[in-house]
Protein backbone atom coordinates (compact mmCIF):
# COMPACT_ATOMS: atom_id res chain seq x y z
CA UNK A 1 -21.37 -11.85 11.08
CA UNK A 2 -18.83 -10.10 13.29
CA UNK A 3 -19.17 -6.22 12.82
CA UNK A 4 -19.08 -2.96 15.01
CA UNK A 5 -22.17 -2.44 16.00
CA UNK A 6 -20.57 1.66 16.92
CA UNK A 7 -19.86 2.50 13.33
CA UNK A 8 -22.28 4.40 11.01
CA UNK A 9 -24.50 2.05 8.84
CA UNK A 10 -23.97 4.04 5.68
CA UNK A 11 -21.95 5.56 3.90
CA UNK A 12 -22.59 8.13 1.22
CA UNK A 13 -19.38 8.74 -1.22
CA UNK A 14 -19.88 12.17 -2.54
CA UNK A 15 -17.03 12.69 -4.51
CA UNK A 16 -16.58 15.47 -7.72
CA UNK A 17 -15.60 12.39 -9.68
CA UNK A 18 -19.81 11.63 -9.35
CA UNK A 19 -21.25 8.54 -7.44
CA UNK A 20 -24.36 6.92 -8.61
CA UNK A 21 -25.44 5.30 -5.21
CA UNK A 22 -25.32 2.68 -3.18
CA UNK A 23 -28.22 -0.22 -4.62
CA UNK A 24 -29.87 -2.87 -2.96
CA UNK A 25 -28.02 -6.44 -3.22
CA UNK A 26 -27.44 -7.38 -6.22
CA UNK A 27 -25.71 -9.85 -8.51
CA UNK A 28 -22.64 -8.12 -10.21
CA UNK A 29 -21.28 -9.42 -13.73
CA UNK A 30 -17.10 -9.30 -13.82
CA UNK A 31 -15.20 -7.38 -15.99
CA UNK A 32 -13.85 -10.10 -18.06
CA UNK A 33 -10.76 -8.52 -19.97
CA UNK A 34 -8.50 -7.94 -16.93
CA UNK A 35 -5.39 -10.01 -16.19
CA UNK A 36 -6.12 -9.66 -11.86
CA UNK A 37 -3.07 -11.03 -9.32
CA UNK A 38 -4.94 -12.12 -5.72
CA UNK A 39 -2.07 -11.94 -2.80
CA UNK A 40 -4.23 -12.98 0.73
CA UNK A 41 -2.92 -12.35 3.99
CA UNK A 42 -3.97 -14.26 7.16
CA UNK A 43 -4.59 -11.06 8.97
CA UNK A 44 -6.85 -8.60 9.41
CA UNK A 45 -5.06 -5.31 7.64
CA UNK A 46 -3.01 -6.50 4.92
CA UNK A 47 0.28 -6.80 6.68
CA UNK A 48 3.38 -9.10 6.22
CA UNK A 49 4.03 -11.00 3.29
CA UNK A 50 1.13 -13.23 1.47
CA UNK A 51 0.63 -16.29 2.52
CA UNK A 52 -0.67 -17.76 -0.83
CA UNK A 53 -1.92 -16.14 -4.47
CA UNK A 54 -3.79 -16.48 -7.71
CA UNK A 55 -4.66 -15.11 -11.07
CA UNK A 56 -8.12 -14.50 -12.26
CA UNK A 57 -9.19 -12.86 -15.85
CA UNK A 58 -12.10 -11.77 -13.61
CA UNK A 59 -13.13 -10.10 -9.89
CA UNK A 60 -16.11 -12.84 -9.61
CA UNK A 61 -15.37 -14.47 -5.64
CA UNK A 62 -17.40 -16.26 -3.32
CA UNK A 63 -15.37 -18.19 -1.10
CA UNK A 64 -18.21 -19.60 0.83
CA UNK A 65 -18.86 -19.41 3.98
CA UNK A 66 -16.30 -19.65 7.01
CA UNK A 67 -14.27 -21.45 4.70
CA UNK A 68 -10.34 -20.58 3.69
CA UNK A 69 -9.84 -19.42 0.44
CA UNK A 70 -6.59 -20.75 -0.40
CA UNK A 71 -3.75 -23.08 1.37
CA UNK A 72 -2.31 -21.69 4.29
CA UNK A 73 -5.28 -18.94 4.91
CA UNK A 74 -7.65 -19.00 8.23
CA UNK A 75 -11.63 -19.50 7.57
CA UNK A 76 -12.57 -16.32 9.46
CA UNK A 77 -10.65 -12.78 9.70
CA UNK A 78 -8.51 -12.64 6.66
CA UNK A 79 -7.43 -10.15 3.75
CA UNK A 80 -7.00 -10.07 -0.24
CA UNK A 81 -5.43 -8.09 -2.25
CA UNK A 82 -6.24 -8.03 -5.95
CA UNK A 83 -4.08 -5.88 -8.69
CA UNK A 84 -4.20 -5.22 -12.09
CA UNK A 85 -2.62 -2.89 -15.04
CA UNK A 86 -5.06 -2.93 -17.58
CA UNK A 87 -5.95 -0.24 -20.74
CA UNK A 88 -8.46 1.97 -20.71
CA UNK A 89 -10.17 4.29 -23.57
CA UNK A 90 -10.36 8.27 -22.33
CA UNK A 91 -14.14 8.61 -21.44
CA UNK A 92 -16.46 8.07 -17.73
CA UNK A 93 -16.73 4.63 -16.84
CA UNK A 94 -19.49 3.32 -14.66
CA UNK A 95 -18.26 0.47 -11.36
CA UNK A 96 -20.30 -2.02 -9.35
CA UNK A 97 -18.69 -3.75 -6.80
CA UNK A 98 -20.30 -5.71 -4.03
CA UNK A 99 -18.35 -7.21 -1.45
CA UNK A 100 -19.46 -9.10 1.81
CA UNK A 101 -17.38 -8.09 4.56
CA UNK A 102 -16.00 -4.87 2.68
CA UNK A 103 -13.61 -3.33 0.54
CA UNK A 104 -11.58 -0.20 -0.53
CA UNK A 105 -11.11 0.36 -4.72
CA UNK A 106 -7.62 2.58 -5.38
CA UNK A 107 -6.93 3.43 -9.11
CA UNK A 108 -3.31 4.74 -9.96
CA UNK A 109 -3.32 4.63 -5.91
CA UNK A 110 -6.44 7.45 -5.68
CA UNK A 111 -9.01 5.83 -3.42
CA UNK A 112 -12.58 6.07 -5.30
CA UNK A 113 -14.70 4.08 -2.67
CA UNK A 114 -14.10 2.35 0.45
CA UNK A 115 -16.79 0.82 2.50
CA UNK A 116 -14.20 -0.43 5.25
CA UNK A 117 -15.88 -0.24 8.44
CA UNK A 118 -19.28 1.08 7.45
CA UNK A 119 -21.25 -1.98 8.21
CA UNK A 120 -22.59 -2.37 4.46
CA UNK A 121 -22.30 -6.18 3.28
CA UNK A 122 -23.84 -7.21 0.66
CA UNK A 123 -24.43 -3.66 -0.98
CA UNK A 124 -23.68 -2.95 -4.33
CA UNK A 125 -21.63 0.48 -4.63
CA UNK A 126 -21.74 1.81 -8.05
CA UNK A 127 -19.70 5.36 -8.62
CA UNK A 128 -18.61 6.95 -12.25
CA UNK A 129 -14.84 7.07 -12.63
CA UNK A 130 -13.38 9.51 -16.05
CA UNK A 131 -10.31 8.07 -17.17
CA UNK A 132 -7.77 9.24 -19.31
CA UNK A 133 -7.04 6.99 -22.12
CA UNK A 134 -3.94 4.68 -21.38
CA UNK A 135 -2.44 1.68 -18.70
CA UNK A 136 -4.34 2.17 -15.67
CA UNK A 137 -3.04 0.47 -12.29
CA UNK A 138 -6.09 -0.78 -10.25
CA UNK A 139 -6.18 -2.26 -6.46
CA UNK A 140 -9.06 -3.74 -4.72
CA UNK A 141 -8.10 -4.32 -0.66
CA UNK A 142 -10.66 -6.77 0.40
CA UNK A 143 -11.70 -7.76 4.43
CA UNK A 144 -12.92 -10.71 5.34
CA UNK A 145 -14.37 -11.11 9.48
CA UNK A 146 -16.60 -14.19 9.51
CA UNK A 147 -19.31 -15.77 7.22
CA UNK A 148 -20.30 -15.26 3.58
CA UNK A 149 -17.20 -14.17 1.95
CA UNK A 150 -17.37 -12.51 -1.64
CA UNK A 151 -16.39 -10.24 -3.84
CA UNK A 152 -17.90 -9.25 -7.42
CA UNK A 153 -16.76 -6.18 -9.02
CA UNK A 154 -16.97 -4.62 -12.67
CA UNK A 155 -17.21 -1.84 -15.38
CA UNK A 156 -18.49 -0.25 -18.53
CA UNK A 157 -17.97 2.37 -20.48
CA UNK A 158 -20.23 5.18 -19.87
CA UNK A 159 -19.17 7.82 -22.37
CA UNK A 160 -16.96 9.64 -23.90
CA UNK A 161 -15.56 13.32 -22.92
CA UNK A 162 -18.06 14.84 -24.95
CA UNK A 163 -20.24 12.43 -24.72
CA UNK A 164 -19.53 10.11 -28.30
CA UNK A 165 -20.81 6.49 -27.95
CA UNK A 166 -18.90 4.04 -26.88
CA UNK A 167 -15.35 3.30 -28.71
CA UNK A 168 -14.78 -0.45 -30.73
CA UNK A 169 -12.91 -2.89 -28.23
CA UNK A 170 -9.38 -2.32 -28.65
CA UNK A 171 -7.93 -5.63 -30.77
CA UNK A 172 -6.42 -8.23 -29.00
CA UNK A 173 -3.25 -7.64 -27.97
CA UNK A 174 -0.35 -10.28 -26.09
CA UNK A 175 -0.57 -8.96 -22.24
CA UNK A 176 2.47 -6.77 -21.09
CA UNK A 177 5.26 -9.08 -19.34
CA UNK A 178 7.31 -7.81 -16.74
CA UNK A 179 10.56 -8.52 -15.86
CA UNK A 180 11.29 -11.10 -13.72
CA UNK A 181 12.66 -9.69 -9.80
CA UNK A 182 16.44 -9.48 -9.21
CA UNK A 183 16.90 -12.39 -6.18
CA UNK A 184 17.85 -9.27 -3.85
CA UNK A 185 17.21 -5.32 -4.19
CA UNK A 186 18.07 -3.74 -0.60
CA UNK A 187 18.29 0.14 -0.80
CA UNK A 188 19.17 3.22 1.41
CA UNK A 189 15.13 2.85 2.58
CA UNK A 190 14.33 -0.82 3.09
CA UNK A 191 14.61 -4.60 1.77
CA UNK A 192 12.59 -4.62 -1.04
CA UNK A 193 13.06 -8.18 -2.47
CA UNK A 194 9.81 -9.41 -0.74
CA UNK A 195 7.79 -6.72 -2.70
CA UNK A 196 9.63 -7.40 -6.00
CA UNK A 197 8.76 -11.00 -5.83
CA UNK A 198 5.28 -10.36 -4.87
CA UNK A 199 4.53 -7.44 -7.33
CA UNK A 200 3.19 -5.23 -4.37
CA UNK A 201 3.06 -1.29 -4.36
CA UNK A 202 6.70 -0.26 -2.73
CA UNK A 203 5.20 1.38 0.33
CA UNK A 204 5.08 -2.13 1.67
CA UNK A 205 8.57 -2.30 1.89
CA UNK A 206 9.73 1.38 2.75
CA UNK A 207 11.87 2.27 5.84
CA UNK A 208 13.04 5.22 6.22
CA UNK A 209 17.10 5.85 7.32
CA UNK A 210 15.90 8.82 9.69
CA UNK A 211 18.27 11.14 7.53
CA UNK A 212 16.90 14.67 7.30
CA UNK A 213 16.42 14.64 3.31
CA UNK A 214 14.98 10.87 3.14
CA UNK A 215 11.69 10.68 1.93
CA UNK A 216 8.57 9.93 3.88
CA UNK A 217 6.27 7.59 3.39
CA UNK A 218 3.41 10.02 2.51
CA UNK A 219 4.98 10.31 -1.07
CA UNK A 220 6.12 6.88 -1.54
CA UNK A 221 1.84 6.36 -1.06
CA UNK A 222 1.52 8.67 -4.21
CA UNK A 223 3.96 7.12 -6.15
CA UNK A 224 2.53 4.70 -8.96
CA UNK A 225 3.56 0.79 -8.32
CA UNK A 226 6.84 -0.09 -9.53
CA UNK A 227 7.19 -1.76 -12.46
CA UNK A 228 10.86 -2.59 -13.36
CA UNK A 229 12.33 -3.52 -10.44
CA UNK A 230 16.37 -2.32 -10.04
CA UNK A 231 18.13 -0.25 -7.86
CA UNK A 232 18.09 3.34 -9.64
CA UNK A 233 18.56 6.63 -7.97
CA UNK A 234 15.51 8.69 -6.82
CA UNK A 235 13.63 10.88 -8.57
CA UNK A 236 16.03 10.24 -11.98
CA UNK A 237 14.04 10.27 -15.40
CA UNK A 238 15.52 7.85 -18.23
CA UNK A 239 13.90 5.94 -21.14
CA UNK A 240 13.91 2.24 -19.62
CA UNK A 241 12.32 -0.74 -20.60
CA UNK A 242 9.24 -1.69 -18.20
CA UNK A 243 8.04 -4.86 -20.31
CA UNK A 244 10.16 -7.30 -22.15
CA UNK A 245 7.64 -7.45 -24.85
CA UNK A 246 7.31 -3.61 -25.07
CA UNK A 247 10.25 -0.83 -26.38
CA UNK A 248 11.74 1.48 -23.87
CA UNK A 249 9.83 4.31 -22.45
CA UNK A 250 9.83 7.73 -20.04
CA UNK A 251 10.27 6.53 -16.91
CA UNK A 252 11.34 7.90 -13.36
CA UNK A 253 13.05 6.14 -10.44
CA UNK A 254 10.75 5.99 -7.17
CA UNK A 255 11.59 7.61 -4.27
CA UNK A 256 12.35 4.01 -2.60
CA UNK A 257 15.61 3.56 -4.99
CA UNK A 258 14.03 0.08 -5.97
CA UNK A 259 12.72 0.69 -9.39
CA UNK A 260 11.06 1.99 -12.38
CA UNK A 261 7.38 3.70 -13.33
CA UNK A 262 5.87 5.21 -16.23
CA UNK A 263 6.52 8.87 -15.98
């Protein structure tokens, strides 16, 4: 197993959010109610365009060992990606997620854990999240360098804001569609038809025109992903329609000119 040997074996997230620990090795069950996208990249931080992707209803991987996980990918020093937008009662909920080589977990593009570089396969990381009630946008980066390659990762409801027992499953409901991606969306900051297609965050595709007001790409990183793509004008709020199977709602126009986000 490839790793540097120079880094710190462990790695204590102490956040005011409220990590349980890092556990001994341990089997993980998925969260089961997600609807996850999987880009991989054959590369070692997440760059270019993906090479081949998936869906998955759950974050429950093992790719074996040496071995490529899809067509096109290399068997040793590889990335994933895996996004979702899924709903979420207000209240603390508890997260395991073990990965073998590592991983970083973003939600609504805050970064709760990240065991990149910290030597830690195998380990189960398990950290308390409070949510507010709502969509939630949720991105797992995962590394692979050589040998066992997996990736569990799950939660559960821990309570509520003042601490009620857990809420009653919300009832099934058909999964929000997006709109399919214009063939070409090319703004003042960047080509952003390869993002569109893929349904990756914008900051993949940002370039900045050098023009003294253009934005940077500090607060395209804060920006939630987009989820209508069309070319808008920055910063503009309007009621738009983000799903086809949903009515319109407050939106704003990122930063990028390429599309729309819940406000």
């Amino acid at each position: 197993m490839q790793r540097n040997t120079q880094r710190i074996c462990t790695l204590f997230l102490v956040l005011s959010l409220g990590l349980v620990g890092l556990l001994p090795a341990a089997t993980v069950q998925a969260q089961s109610s997600a609807n996850w996208q999987i880009f991989y990249y054959p590369n070692l931080n997440w760059q270019g365009n993906p090479v081949y992707s998936q869906n998955a209803g759950t974050v429950a991987f093992n790719w074996g060992s040496d071995t490529p996980p899809g067509p096109g990918m290399p068997a040793q020093n590889w990335t994933a990606r895996l996004v979702t937008t899924t709903f979420f009662y207000a209240g603390i909920y508890r997260w395991q997620l073990q990965a073998d080589d590592d991983f970083a977990l973003y939600i609504d593009n805050v970064l709760y854990a990240d065991t990149r570089g910290a030597n830690q396969p195998g380990k189960t990381v398990v950290i308390d999240i409070p949510l507010t009630q709502g969509n939630h946008y949720v991105d797992i980066e995962y590394r692979q360098y050589t040998g066992p390659a997996y990736l569990f990762a799950s939660w559960t409801y821990a309570k509520g804001d003042s601490g009620q027992p857990q809420p009653p499953a919300p009832p099934p409901s058909t999964p929000n569609q997006l709109f399919p991606p214009p063939p070409s969306l090319v703004t003042d900051y960047g080509n952003y038809t390869p993002c569109a297609q893929q349904q990756i965050h914008q900051k993949n595709c940002f370039q900045s025109n050098g023009a003294w007001d253009a934005p940077n790409i500090g607060s395209i990183e804060t920006e939630p992903q987009i989820l209508r793509w069309q070319r808008c004008t920055q910063d503009q709020f309007a009621q738009v329609q983000l799903y086809t199977n949903q009515p319109a709602q407050n939106a704003k126009c990122s930063k990028t000119q390429a599309g729309w986000f819940p406000a």
